[in-house]
Protein backbone atom coordinates (compact mmCIF):
# COMPACT_ATOMS: atom_id res chain seq x y z
CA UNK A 1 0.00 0.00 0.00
CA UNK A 2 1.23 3.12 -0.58
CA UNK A 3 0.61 7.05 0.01
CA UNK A 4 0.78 9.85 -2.17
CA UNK A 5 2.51 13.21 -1.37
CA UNK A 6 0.90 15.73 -3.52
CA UNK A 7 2.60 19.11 -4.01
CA UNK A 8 1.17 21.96 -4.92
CA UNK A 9 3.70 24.60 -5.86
CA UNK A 10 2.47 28.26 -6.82
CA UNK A 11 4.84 30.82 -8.20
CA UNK A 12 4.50 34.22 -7.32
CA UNK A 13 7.07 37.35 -6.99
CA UNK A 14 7.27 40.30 -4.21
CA UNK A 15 6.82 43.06 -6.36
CA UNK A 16 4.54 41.93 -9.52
CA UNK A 17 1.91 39.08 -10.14
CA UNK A 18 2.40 39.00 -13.70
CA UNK A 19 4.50 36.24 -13.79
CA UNK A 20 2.49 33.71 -11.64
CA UNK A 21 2.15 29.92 -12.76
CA UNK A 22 0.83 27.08 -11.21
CA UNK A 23 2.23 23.78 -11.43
CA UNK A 24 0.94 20.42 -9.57
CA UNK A 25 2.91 17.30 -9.02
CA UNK A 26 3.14 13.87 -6.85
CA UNK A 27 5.03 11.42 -5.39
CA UNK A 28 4.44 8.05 -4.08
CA UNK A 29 5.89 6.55 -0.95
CA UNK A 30 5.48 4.07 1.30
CA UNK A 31 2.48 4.58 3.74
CA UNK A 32 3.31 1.84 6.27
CA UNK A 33 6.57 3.46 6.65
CA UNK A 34 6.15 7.18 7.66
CA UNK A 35 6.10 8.03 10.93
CA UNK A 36 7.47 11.96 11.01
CA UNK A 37 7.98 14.99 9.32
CA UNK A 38 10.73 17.00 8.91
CA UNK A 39 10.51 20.52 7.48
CA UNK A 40 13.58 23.08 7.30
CA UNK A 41 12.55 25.99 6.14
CA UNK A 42 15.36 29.56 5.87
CA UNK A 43 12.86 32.82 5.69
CA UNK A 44 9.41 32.16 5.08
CA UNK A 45 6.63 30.17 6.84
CA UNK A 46 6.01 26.86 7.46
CA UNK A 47 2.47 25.57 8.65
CA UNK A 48 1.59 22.09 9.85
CA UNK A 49 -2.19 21.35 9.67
CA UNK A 50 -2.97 17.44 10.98
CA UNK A 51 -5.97 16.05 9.42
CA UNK A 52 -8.09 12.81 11.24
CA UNK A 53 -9.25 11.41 7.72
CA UNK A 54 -6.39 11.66 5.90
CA UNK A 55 -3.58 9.32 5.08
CA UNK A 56 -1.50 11.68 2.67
CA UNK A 57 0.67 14.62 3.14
CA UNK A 58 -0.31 17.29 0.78
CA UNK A 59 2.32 20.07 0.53
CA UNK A 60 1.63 23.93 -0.80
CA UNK A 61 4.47 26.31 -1.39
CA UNK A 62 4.36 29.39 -2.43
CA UNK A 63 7.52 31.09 -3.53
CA UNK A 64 9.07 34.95 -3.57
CA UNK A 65 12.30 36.75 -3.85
CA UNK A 66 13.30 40.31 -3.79
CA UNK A 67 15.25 40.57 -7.02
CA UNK A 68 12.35 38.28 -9.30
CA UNK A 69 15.05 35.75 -9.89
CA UNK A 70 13.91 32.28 -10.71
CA UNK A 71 10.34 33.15 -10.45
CA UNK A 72 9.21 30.35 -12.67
CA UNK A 73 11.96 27.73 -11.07
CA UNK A 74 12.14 28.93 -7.55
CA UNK A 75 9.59 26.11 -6.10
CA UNK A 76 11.14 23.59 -8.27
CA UNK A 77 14.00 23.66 -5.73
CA UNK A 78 11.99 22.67 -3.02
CA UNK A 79 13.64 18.95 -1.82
CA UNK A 80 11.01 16.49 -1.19
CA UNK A 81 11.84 12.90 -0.49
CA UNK A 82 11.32 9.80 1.78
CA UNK A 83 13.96 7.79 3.70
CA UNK A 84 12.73 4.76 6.19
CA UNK A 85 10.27 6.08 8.50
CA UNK A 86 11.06 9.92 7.46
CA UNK A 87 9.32 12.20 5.49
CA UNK A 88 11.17 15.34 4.58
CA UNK A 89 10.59 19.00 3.03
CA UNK A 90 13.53 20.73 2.82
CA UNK A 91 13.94 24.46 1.16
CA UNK A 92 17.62 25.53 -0.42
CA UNK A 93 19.28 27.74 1.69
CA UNK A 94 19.66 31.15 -0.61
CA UNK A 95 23.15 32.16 0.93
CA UNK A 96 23.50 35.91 1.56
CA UNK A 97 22.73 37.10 -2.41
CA UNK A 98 18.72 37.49 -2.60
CA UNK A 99 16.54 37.18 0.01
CA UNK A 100 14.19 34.38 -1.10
CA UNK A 101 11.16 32.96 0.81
CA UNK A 102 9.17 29.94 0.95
CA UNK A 103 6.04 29.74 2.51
CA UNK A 104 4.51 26.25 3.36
CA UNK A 105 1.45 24.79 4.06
CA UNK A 106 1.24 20.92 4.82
CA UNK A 107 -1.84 19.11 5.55
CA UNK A 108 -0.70 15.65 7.55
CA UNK A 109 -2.24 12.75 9.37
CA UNK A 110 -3.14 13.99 13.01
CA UNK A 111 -0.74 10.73 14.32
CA UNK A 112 2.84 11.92 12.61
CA UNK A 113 5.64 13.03 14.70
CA UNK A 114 6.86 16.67 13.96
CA UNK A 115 10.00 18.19 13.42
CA UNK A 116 10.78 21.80 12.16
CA UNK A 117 13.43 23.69 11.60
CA UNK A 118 13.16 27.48 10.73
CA UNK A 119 16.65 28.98 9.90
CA UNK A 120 16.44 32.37 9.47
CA UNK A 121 13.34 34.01 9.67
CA UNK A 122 9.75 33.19 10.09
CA UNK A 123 6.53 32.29 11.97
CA UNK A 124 5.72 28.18 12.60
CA UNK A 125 1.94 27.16 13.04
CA UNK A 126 1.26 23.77 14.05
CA UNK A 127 -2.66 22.66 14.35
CA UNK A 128 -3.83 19.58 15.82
CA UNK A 129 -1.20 17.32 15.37
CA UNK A 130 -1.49 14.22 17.65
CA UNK A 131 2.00 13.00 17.53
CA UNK A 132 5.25 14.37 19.32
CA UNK A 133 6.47 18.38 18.06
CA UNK A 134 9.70 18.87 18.02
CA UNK A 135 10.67 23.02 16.96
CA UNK A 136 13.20 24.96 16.42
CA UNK A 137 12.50 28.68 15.29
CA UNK A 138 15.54 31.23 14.90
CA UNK A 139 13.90 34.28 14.65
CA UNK A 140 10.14 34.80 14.29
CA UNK A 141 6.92 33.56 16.83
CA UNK A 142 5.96 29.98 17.04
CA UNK A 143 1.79 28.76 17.37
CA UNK A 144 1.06 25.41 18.21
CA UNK A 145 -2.74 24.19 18.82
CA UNK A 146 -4.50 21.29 20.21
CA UNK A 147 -1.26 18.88 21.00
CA UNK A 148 -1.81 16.14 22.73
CA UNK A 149 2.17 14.34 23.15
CA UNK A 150 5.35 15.81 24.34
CA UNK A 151 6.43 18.74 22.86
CA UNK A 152 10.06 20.80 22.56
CA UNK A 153 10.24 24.33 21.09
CA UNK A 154 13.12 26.64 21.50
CA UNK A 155 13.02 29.83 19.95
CA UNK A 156 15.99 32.26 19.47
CA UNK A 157 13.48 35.36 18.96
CA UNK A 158 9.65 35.50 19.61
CA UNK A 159 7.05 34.31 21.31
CA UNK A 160 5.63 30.75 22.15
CA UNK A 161 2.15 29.83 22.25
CA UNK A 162 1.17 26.23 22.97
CA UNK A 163 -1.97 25.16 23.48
CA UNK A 164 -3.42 20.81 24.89
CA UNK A 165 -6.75 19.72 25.47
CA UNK A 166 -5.48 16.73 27.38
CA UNK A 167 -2.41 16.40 29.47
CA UNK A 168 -3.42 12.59 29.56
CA UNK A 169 0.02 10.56 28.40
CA UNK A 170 2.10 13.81 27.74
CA UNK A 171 5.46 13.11 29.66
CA UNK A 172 7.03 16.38 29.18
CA UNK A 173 6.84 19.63 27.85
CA UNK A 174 9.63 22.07 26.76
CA UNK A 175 9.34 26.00 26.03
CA UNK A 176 12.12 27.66 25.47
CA UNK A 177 12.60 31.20 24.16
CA UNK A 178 15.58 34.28 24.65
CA UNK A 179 13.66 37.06 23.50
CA UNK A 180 9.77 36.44 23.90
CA UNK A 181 6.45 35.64 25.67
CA UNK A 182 5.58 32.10 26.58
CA UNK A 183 2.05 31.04 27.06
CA UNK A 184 0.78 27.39 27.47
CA UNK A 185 -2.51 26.88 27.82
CA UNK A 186 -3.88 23.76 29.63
CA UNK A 187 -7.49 21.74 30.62
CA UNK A 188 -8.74 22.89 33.89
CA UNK A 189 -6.98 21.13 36.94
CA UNK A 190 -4.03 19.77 34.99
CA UNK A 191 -1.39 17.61 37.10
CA UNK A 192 2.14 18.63 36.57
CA UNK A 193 5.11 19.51 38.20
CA UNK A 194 6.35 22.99 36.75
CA UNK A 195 9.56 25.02 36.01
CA UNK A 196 8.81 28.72 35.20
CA UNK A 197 11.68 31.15 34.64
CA UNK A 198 12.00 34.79 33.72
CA UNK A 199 15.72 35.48 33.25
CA UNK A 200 16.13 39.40 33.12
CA UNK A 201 13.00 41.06 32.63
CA UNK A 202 9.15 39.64 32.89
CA UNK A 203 6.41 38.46 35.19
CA UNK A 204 4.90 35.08 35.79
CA UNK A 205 1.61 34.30 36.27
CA UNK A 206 -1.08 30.58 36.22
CA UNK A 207 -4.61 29.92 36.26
CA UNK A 208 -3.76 26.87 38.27
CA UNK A 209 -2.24 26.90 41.93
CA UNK A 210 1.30 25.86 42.31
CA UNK A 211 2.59 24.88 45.30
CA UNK A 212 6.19 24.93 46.11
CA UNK A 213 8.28 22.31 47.78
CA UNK A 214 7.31 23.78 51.12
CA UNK A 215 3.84 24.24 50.21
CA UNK A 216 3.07 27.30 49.84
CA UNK A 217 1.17 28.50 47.19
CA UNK A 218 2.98 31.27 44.44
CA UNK A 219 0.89 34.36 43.91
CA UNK A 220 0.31 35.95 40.33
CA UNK A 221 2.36 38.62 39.63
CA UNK A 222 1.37 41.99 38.24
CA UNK A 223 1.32 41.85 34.45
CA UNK A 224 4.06 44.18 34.44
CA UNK A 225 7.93 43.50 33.06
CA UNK A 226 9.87 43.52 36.07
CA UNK A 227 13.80 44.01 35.56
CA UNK A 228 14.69 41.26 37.73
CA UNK A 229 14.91 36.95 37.58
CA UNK A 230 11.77 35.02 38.76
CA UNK A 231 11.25 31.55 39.66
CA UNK A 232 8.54 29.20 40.10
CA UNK A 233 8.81 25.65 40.76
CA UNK A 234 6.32 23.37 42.48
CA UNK A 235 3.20 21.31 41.11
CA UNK A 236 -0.33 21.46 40.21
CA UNK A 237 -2.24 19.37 40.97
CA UNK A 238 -0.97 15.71 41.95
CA UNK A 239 1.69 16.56 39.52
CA UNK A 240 2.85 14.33 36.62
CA UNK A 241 3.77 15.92 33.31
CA UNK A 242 7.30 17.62 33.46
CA UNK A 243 6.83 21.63 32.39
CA UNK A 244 9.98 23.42 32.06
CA UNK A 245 8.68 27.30 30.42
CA UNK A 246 11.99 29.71 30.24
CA UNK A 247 12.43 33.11 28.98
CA UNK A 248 15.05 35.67 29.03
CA UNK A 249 12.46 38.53 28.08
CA UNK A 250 9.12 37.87 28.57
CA UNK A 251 6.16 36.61 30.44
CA UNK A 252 5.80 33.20 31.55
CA UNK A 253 2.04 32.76 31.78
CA UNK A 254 0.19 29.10 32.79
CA UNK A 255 -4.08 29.73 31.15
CA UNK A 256 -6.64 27.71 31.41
CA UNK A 257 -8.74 26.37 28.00
């Protein structure tokens, strides 16, 4: 049995639409055999959408560069290709010449594994994905809704929103970011046992009581940046799932869905 990976690649430039073609192509591999994704992406987007009916990846790029170069050819460099268990989607690094972008959409089965790599520049969206997420984001904010597995994103610059339904089999979650907001939204009454750090400047605040080692319970902060490190670390609940949330510059903030 096998499953198709259908790509959808739509040329467009930055400055004029008159040169915009359309082109659709697709690619057979071996169903039984993918288990993740990997995207690496340099300046662009890249957008994960996981689908409960579907057994296909379908991937849509849409391509742009500042000095119309390779309008017509840019997407064609787009690397697609399966190895074992690993699907990948890979985008050419352009070097330091032309900027170049390539913005991605992929629609997956909610049960893959993520991984995602953004080298440059650009925002990462990842919706209802099932399996582990795995993200790392250089420079540009990073959305991910409705996990339900363990999840690590480290960001060099922006923000971190992660949002779970269900905490129920998620072992650990990692949020990392050096210049940023982090917000993780859980289901009421979640059991974990929590790391939340602002390094320099920031405030920390949960929906959820955590209690500390001694028991006492941390109080919400004002929602103002205060010039100074913060620490909490206890556990909601009867604890469980390992939260580590750390940011240089930012808010650490724990919400309730």
């Amino acid at each position: 049995m096998f499953k198709k990976i259908f790509y959808s690649l739509v040329f467009t430039g930055i400055l004029t639409s008159s040169l915009a073609q359309s082109n659709t192509r697709s690619i057979d591999l071996p169903s039984e055999n993918i288990t993740t994704l990997e995207v690496s992406n340099t300046w662009g987007t890249i957008r994960i959408v996981g689908e409960a009916k579907t057994s296909s990846i379908a991937v849509t790029s849409v391509y742009e560069n500042s000095g119309k170069l390779e309008l017509k050819e840019g997407n064609l460099r787009l690397s697609t290709r399966a190895q074992g268990n690993i699907a990948y989607v890979e985008a050419p690094n352009p070097g330091n010449v032309n900027f170049e972008s390539f913005n991605l959409t992929i629609t997956v089965p909610q049960t893959i594994n993520v991984n995602l790599k953004m080298e440059r520049g650009g925002e990462i969206f990842v919706d209802n994905v099932k399996g582990s997420i795995e993200i790392n984001n250089q420079n540009g904010s990073t959305s991910v809704n409705n996990a339900a597995s363990w999840a690590t994103i480290n960001n060099l610059n922006g923000e971190i929103i992660l949002s779970y339904s269900s905490l129920e089999n998620v072992k650990a979650i990692s949020l990392i970011t050096f210049n940023g907001g982090i917000q993780l939204i859980l289901p009421e009454k979640p059991d974990a046992d929590v790391v939340l750090r602002t390094k320099q400047n920031g405030y920390i605040r949960s929906d959820f009581k955590i209690r500390s080692s001694d028991g006492d319970t941390f109080k919400n902060m004002p929602r103002e940046y205060i010039k100074a490190q913060n620490a909490w670390m206890g556990r909601t609940g009867n604890g469980g799932t390992s939260i580590i949330a750390i940011t240089n510059n930012g808010p650490v903030e724990l919400l309730s869905n």
